[in-house]
PDB file of N, CA and C in Angstrom:
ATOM      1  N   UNK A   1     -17.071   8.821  18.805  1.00  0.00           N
ATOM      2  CA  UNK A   1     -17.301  10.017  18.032  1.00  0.00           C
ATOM      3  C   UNK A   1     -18.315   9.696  16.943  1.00  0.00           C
ATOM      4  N   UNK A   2     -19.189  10.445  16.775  1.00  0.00           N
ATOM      5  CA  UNK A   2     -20.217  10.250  16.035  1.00  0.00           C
ATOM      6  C   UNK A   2     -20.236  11.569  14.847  1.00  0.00           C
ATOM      7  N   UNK A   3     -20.159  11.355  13.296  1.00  0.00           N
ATOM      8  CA  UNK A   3     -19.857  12.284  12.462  1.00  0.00           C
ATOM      9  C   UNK A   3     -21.551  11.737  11.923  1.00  0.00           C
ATOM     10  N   UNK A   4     -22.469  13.364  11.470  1.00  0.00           N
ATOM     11  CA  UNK A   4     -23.760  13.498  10.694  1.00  0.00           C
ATOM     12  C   UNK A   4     -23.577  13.945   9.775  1.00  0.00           C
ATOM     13  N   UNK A   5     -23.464  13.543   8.583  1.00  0.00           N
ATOM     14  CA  UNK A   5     -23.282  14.346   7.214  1.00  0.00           C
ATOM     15  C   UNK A   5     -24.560  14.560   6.219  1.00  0.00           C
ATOM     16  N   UNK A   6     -24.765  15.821   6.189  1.00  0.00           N
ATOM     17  CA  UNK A   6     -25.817  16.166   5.487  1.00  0.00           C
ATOM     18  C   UNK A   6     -25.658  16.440   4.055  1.00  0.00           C
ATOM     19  N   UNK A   7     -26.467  16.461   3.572  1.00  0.00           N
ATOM     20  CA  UNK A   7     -26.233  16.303   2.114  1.00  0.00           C
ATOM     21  C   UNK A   7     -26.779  18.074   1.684  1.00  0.00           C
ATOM     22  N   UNK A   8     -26.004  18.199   0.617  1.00  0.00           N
ATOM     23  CA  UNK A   8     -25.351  19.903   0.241  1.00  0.00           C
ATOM     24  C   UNK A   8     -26.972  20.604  -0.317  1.00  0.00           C
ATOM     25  N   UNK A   9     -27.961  20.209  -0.361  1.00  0.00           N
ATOM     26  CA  UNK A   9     -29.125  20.257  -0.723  1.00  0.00           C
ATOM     27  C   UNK A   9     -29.984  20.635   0.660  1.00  0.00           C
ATOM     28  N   UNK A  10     -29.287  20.631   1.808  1.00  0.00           N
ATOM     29  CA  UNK A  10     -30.279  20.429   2.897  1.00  0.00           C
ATOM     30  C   UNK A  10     -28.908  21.257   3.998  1.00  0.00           C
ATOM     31  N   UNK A  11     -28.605  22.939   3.299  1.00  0.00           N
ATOM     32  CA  UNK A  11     -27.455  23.392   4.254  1.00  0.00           C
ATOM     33  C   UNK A  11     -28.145  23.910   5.222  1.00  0.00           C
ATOM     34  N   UNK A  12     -29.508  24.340   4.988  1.00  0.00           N
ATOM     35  CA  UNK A  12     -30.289  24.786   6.605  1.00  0.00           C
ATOM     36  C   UNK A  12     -30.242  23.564   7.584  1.00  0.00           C
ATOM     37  N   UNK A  13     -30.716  22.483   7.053  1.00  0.00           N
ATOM     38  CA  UNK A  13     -30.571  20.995   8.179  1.00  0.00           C
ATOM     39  C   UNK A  13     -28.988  21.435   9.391  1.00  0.00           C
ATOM     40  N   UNK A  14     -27.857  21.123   8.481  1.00  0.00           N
ATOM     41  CA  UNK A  14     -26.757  21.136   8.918  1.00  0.00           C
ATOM     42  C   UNK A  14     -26.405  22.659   9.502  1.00  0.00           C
ATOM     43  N   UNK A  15     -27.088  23.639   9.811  1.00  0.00           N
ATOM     44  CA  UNK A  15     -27.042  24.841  10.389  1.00  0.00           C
ATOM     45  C   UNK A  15     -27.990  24.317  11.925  1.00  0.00           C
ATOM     46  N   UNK A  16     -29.129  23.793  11.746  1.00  0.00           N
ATOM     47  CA  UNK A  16     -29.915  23.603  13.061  1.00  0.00           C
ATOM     48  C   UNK A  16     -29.433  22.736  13.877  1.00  0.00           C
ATOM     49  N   UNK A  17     -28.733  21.180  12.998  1.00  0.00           N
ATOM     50  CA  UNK A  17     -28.112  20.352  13.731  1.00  0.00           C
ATOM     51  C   UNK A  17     -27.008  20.857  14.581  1.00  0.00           C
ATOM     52  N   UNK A  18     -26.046  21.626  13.885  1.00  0.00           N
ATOM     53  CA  UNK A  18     -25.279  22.178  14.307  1.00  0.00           C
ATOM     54  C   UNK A  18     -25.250  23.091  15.772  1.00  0.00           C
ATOM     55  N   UNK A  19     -26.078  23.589  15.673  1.00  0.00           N
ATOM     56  CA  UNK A  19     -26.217  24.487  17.051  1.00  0.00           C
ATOM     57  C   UNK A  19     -27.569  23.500  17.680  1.00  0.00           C
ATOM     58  N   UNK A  20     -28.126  22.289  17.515  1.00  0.00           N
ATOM     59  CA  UNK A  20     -28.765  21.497  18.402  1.00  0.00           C
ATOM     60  C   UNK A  20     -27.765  21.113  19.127  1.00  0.00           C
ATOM     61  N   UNK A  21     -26.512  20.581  18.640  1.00  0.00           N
ATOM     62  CA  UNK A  21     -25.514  19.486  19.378  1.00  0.00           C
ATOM     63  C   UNK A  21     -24.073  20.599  19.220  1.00  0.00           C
ATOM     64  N   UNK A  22     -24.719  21.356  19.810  1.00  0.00           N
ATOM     65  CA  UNK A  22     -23.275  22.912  19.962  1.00  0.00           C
ATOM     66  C   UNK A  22     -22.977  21.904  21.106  1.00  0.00           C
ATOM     67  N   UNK A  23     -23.242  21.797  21.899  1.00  0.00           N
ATOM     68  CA  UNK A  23     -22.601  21.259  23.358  1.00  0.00           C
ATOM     69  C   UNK A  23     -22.118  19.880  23.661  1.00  0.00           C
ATOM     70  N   UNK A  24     -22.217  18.760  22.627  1.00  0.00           N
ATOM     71  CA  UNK A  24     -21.502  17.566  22.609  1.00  0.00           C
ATOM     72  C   UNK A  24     -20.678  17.602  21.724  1.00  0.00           C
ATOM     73  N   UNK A  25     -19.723  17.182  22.649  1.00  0.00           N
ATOM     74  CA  UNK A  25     -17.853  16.824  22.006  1.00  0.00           C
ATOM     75  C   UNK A  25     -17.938  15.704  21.331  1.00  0.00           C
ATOM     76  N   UNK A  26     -18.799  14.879  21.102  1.00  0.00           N
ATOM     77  CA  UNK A  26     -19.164  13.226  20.443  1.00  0.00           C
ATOM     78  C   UNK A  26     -19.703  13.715  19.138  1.00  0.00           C
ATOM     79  N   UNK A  27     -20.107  14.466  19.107  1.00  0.00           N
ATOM     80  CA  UNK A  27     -21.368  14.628  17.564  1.00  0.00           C
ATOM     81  C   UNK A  27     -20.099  16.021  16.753  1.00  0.00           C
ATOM     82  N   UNK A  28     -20.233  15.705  15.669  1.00  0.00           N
ATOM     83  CA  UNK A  28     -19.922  16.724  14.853  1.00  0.00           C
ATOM     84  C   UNK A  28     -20.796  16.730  13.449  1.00  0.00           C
ATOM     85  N   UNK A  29     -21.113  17.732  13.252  1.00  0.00           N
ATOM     86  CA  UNK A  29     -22.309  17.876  11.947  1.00  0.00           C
ATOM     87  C   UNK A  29     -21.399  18.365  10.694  1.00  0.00           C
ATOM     88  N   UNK A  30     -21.453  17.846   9.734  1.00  0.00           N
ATOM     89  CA  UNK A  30     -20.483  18.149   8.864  1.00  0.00           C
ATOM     90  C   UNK A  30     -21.243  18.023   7.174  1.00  0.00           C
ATOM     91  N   UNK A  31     -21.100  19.567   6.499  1.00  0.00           N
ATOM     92  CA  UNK A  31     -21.674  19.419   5.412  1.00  0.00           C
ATOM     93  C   UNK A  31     -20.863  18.783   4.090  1.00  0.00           C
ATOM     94  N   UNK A  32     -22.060  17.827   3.424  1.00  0.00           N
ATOM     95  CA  UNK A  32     -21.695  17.070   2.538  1.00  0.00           C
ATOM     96  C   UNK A  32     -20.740  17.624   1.068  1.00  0.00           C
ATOM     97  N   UNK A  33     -19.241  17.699   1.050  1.00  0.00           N
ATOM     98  CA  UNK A  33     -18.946  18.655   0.261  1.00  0.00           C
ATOM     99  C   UNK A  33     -18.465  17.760  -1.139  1.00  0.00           C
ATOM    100  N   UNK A  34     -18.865  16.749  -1.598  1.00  0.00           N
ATOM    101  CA  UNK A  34     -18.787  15.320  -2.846  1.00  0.00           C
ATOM    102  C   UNK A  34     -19.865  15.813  -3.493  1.00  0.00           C
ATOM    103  N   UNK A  35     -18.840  16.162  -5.051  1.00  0.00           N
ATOM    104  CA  UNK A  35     -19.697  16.572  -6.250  1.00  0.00           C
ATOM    105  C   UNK A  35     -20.346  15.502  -7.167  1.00  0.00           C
ATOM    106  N   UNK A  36     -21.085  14.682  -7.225  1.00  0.00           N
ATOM    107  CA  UNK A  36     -20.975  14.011  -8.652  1.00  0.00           C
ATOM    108  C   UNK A  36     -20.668  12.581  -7.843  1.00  0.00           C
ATOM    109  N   UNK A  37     -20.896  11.164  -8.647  1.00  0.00           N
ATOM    110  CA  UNK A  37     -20.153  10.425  -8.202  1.00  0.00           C
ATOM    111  C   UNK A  37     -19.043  10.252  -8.281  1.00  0.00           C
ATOM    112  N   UNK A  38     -18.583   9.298  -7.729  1.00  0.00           N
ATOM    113  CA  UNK A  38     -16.650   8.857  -7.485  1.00  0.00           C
ATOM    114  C   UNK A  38     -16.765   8.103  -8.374  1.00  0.00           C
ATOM    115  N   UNK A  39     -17.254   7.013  -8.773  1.00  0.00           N
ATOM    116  CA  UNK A  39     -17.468   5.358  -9.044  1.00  0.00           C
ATOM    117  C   UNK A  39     -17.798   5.605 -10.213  1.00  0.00           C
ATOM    118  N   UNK A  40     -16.721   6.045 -11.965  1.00  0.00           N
ATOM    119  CA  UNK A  40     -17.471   6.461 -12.766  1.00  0.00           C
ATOM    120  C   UNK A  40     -16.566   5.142 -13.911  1.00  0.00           C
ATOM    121  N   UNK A  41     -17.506   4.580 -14.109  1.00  0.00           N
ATOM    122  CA  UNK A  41     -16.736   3.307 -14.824  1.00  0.00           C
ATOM    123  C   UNK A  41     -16.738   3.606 -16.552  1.00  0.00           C
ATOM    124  N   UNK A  42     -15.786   3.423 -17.009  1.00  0.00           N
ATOM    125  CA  UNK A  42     -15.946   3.803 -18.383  1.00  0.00           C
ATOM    126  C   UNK A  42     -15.968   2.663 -19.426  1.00  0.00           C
ATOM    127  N   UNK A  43     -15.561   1.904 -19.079  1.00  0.00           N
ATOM    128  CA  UNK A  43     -15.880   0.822 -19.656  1.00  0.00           C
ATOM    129  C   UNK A  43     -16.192  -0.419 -18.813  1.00  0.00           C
ATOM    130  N   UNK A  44     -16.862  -1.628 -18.864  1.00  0.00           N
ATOM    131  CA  UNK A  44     -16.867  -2.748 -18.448  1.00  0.00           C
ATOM    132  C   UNK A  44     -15.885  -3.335 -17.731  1.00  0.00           C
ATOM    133  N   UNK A  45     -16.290  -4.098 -16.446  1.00  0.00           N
ATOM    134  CA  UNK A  45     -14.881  -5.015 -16.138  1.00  0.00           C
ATOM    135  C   UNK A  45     -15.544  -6.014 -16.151  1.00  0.00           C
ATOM    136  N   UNK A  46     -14.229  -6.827 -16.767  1.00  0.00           N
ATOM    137  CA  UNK A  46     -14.623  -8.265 -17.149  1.00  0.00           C
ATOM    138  C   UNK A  46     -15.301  -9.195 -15.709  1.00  0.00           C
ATOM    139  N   UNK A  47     -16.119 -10.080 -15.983  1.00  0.00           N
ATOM    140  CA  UNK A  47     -16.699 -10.525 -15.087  1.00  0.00           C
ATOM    141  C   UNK A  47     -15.780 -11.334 -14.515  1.00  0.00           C
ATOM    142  N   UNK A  48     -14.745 -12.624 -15.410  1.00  0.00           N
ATOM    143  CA  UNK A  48     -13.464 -12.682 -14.201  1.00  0.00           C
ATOM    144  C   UNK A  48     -12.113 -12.583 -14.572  1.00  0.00           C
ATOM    145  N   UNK A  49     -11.641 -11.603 -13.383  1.00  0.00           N
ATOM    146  CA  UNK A  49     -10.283 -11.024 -14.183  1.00  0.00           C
ATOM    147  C   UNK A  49      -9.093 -11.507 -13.604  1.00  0.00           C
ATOM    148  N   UNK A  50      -9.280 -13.379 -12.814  1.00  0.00           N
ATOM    149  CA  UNK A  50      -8.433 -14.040 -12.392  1.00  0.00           C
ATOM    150  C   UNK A  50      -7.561 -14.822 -13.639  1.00  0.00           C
ATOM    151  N   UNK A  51      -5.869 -14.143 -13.400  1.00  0.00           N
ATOM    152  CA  UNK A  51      -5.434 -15.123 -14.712  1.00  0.00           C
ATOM    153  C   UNK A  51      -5.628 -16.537 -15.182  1.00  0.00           C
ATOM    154  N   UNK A  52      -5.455 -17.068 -13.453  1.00  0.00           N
ATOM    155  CA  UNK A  52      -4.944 -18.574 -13.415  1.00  0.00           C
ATOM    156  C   UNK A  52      -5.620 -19.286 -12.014  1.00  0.00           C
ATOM    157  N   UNK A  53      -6.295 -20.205 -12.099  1.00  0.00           N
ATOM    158  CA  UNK A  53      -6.905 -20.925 -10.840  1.00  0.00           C
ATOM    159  C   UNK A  53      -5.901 -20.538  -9.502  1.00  0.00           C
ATOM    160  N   UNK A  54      -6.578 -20.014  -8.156  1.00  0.00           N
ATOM    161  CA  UNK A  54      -5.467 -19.980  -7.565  1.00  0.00           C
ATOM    162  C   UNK A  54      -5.746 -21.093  -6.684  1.00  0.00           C
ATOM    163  N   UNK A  55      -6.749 -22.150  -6.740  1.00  0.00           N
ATOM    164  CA  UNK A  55      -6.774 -23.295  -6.286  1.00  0.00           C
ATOM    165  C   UNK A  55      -6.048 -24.640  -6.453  1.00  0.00           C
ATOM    166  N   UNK A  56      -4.723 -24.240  -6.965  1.00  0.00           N
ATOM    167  CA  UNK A  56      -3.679 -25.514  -7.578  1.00  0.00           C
ATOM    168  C   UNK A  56      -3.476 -26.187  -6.071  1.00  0.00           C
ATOM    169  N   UNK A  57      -2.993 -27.346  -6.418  1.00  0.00           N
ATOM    170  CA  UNK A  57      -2.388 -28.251  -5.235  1.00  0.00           C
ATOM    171  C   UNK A  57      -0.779 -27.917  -5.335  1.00  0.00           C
ATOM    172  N   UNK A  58      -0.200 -27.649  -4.301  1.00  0.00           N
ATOM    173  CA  UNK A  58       0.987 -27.602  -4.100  1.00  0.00           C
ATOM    174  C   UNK A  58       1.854 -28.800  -5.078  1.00  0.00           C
ATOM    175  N   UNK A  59       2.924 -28.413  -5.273  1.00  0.00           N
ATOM    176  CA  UNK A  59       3.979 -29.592  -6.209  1.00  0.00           C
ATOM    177  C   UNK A  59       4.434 -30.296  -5.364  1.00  0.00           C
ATOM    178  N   UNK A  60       4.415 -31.599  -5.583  1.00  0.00           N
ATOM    179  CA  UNK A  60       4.997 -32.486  -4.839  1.00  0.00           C
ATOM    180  C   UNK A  60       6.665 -32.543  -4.916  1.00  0.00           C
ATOM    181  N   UNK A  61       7.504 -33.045  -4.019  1.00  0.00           N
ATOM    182  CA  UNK A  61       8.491 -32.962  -4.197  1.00  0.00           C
ATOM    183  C   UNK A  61       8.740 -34.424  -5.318  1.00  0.00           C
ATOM    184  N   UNK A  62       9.522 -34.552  -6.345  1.00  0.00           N
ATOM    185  CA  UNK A  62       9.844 -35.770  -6.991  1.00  0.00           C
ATOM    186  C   UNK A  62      10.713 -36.741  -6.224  1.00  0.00           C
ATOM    187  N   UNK A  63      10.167 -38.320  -6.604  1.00  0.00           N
ATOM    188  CA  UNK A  63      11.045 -38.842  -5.559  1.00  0.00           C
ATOM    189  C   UNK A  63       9.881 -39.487  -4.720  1.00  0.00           C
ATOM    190  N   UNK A  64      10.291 -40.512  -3.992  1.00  0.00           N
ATOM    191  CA  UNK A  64       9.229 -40.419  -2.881  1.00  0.00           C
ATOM    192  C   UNK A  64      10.176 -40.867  -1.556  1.00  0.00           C
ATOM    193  N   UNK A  65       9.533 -41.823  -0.472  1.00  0.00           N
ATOM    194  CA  UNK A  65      10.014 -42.123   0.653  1.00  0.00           C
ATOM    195  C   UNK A  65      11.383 -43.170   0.465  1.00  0.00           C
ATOM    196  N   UNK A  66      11.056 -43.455  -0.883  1.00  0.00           N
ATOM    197  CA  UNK A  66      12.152 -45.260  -0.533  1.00  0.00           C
ATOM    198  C   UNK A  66      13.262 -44.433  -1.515  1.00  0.00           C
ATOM    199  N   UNK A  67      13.483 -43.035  -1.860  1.00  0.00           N
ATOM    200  CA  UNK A  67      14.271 -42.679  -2.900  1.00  0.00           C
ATOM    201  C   UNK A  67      16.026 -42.062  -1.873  1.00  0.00           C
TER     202      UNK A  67
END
């Protein structure tokens, strides 16, 4: 399945596409209906927002072989 999304500036495009590919069940033409961006950051994110190395070595058990 193949989705064409046109952007809301260009609704004649998505009217011609539309009845170009009236007859394939694969294509659907679909107008672009996203106002504005999504992605609206209001403040900064810190560049790293890992608490704690997550590269530790496992704990050994205490004790060894001769215990």
């Amino acid at each position: 399945m193949y989705y064409v999304i046109i952007s809301r500036q260009c609704a004649n495009m998505q009217r011609e596409l539309a009845s170009a590919f009236q007859g394939r069940k694969d294509i659907t033409v679909i107008l672009d209906r996203r106002y504005g961006e999504r992605r609206v950051d209001r403040e900064p994110t810190p560049r790293n927002r890992r608490r704690k190395d997550r590269r530790q070595s496992p704990a050994l058990p205490s004790g060894g072989a001769d215990s």
